[in-house]
Structures are given as C-alpha cells and as structure tokens.
Protein backbone atom coordinates (compact mmCIF):
# COMPACT_ATOMS: atom_id res chain seq x y z
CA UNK A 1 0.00 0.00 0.00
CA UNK A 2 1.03 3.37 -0.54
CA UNK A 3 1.09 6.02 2.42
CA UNK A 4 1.47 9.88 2.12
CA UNK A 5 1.64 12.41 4.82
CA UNK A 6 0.63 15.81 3.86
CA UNK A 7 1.79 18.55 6.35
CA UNK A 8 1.69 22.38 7.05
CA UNK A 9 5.24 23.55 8.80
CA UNK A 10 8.64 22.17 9.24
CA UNK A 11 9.65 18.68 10.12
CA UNK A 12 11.16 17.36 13.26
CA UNK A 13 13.24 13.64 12.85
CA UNK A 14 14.40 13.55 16.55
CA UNK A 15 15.40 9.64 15.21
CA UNK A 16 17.45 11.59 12.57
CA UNK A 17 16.90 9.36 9.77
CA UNK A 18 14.92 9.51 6.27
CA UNK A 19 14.72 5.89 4.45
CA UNK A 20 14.65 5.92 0.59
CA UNK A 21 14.13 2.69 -0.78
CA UNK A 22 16.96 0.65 -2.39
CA UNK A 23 15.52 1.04 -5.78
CA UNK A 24 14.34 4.63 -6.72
CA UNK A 25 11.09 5.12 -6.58
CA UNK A 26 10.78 8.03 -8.97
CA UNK A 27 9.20 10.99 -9.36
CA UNK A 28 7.74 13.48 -12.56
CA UNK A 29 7.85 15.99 -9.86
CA UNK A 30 11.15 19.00 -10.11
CA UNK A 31 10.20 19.70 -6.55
CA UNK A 32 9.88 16.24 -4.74
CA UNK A 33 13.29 14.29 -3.65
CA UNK A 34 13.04 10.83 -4.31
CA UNK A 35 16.42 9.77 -4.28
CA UNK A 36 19.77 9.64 -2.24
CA UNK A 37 22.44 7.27 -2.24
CA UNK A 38 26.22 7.30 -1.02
CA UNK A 39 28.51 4.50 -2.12
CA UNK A 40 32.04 3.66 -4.11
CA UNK A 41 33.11 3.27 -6.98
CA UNK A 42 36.36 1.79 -8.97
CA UNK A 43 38.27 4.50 -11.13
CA UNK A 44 40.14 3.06 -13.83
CA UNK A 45 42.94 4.71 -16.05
CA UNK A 46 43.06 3.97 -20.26
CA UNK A 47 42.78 5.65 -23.06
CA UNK A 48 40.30 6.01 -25.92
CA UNK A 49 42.70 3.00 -27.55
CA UNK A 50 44.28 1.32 -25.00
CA UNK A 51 46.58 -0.60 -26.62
CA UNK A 52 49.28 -2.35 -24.83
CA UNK A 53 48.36 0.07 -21.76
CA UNK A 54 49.64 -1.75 -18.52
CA UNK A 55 48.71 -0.38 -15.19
CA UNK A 56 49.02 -1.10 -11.53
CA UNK A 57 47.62 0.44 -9.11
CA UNK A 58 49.10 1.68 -5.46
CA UNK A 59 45.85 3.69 -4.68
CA UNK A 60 42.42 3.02 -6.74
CA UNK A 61 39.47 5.12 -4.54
CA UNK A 62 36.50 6.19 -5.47
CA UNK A 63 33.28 7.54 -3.67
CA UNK A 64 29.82 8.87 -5.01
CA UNK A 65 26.99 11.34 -3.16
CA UNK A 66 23.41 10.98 -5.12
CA UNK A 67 21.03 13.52 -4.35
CA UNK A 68 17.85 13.10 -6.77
CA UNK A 69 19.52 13.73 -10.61
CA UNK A 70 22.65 15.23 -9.11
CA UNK A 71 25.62 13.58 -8.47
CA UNK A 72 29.35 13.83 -6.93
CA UNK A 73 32.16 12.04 -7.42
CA UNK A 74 35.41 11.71 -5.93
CA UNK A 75 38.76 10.22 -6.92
CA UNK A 76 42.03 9.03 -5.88
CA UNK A 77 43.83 6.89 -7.76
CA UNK A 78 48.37 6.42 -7.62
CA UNK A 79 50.44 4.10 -9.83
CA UNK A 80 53.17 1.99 -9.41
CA UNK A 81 53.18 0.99 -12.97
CA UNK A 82 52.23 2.90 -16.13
CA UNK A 83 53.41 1.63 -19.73
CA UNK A 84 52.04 2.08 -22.72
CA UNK A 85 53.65 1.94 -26.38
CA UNK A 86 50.57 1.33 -28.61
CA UNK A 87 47.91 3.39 -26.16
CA UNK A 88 46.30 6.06 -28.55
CA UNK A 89 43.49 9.31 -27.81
CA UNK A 90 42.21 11.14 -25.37
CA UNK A 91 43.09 9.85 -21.30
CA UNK A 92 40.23 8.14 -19.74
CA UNK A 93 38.85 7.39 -16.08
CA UNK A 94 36.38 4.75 -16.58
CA UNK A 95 33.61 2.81 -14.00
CA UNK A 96 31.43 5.76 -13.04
CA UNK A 97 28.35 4.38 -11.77
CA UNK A 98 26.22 6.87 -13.37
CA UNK A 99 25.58 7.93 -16.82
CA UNK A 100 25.46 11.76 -17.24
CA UNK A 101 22.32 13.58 -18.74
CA UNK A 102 22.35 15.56 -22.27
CA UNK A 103 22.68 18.82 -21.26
CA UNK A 104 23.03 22.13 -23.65
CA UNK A 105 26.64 22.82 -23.46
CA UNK A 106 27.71 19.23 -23.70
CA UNK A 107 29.85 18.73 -20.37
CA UNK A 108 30.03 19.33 -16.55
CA UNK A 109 33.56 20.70 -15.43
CA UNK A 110 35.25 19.21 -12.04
CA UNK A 111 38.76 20.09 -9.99
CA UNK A 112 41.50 18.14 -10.77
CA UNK A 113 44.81 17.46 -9.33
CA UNK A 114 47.67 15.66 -11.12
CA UNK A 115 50.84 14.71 -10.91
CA UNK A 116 53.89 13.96 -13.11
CA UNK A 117 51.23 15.03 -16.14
CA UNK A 118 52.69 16.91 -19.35
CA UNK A 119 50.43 19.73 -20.00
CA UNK A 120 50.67 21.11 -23.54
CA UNK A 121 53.07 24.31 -24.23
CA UNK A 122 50.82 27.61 -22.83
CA UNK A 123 48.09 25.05 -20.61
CA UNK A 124 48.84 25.60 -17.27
CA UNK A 125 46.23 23.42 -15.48
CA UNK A 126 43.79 20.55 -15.95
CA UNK A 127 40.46 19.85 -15.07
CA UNK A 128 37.92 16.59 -15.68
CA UNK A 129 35.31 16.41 -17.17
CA UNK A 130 32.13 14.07 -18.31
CA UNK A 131 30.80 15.16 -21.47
CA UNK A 132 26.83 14.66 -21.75
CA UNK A 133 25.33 11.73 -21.69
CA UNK A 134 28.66 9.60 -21.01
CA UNK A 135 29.85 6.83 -18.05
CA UNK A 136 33.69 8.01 -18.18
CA UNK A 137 35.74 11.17 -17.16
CA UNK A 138 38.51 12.53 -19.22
CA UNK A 139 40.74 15.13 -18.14
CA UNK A 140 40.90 18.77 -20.02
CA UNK A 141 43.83 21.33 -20.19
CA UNK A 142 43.46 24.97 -20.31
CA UNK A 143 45.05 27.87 -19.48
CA UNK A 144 45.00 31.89 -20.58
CA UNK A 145 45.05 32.57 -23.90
CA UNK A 146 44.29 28.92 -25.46
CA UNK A 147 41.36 27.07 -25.73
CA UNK A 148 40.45 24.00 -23.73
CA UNK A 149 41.85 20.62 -24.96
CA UNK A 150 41.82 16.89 -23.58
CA UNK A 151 44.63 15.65 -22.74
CA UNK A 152 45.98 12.81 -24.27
CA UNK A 153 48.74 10.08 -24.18
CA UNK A 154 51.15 12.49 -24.66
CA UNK A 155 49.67 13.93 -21.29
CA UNK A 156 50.49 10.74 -19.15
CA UNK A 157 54.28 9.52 -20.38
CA UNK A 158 54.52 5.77 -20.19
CA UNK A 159 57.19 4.37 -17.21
CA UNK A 160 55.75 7.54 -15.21
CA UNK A 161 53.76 7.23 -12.02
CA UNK A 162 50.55 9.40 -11.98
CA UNK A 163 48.42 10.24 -8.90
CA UNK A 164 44.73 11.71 -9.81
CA UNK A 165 42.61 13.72 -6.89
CA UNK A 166 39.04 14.93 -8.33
CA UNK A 167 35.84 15.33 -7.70
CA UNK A 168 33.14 16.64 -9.69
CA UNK A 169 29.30 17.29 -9.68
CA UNK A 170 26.99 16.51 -13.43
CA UNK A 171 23.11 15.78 -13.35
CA UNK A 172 22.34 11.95 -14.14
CA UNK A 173 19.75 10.85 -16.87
CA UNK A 174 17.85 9.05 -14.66
C-alpha cells in the first residue's frame, strides 16, 4: 500500500533518519526528492585506444553522493606501474556508476589534481570532465590565452607514475 503524509510547517526527525528505498522510486515531480544514495566506486585509467596500456595500481578510490539527478564524485587513484607503447586518444577514467544527462553545453567541469602530467606548451592546469550523456571522465587542459583541450597520451608519459585527486558534480539521466 502506498502512504502519504501531507503537512503544514517544518519537520522534526528527533530519530534523525529519512529511508529511501533501495531502488528509486521516482518521481515526474522538479520539486519532490526521491532519491539519495552514497557509495564507491572503482576509477580506472586507459585511453580512448588502450593498446598495450599496462597499469598497476598503489591507490584506486573512489566515492559517489546521489542527491535526486545530481551527483558527486570523488577520486584518488596512484600508480606503481604505467606503460604504454601502442595506447592512442584522449586519457580516460572509466567505471562511473552513473551515466550523465544531455545537457546544452555538452559537459560538466570538475577540480582536478595531477601529478607527473605533461600539459601542452601555454596550458597551465587541468580539469575533468564528463561530457553529456557519457559513463567516463577525461581530463581537459586549459590555461590563458588557449582554448580548452583533452589531454591525451602524450599527457600521461609511459614508465611515469601518476596520482589523480578529483571530484566533480553533473546531473544523471535518470
């Protein structure tokens, strides 16, 4: 059966605790919250070709906040091994647990820290991103005076450790 409760005023939880259910229970509604969900997930490294691409990882974390549509991740991931000879295209983080909506604009921008990376000449920082409707991150450089590009293998040198922090916020499909 289905309850409701209708009130006028505030709410008091002196338990402290709302329940959703373990599969969303959705709603037409803008203005009604029908979902929330913490968990992990498992960031992995590749490119848009792989290739021979051999990695090993010292630290491979990654957490997720769902609030209704929106959703933030965040990242840590260190390697003791990175090779690649044949790898090819744009750097990837793959296994996020939720597919990003089609939005005007075409991507959702995060913070990004990263180490032993080769930015392009003039690109003085990187970002990630998750372009619409997508399930993987990829990391952008920028900087003043040039326009935004993703980085690629020549971004991430093979026999080079690398150690990604991020997080970033996007609006699910679902």
């Amino acid at each position: 059966s289905t309850r409701q409760l209708t009130m006028t005023g505030g709410i008091d939880l002196q338990g402290g605790l709302i329940q959703f259910p373990a599969t969303q229970n959705a709603s037409g509604d803008a203005n009604v919250l029908d979902d929330y969900e913490e968990g992990t997930w498992t960031p992995v490294f590749t490119f848009a070709t792989p290739g021979n691409l051999s990695v090993v990882y010292s630290t491979q974390v990654g957490n997720y906040l769902k609030v209704g549509k929106w959703v933030t991740l965040q990242f840590n991931v260190s390697t003791s091994t990175f090779t690649h000879t044949t790898a090819s295209g744009n750097f990837q983080i793959t296994g996020v647990p939720f597919t990003s909506n089609t939005q005007t604009g075409g991507t959702h921008i995060g913070v990004l820290s990263i180490s032993n990376a080769n930015l392009s000449t003039g690109y003085t920082y990187a970002n990630v991103k998750i372009a619409s409707n997508a399930v993987l991150l990829t990391c952008l450089e920028a900087g003043d005076s040039v326009g935004n590009q993703d980085m690629t293998t020549a971004g991430f040198p093979t026999a080079t450790n690398h150690q990604l922090l991020g997080s970033i916020t996007y609006q699910t499909s679902a």
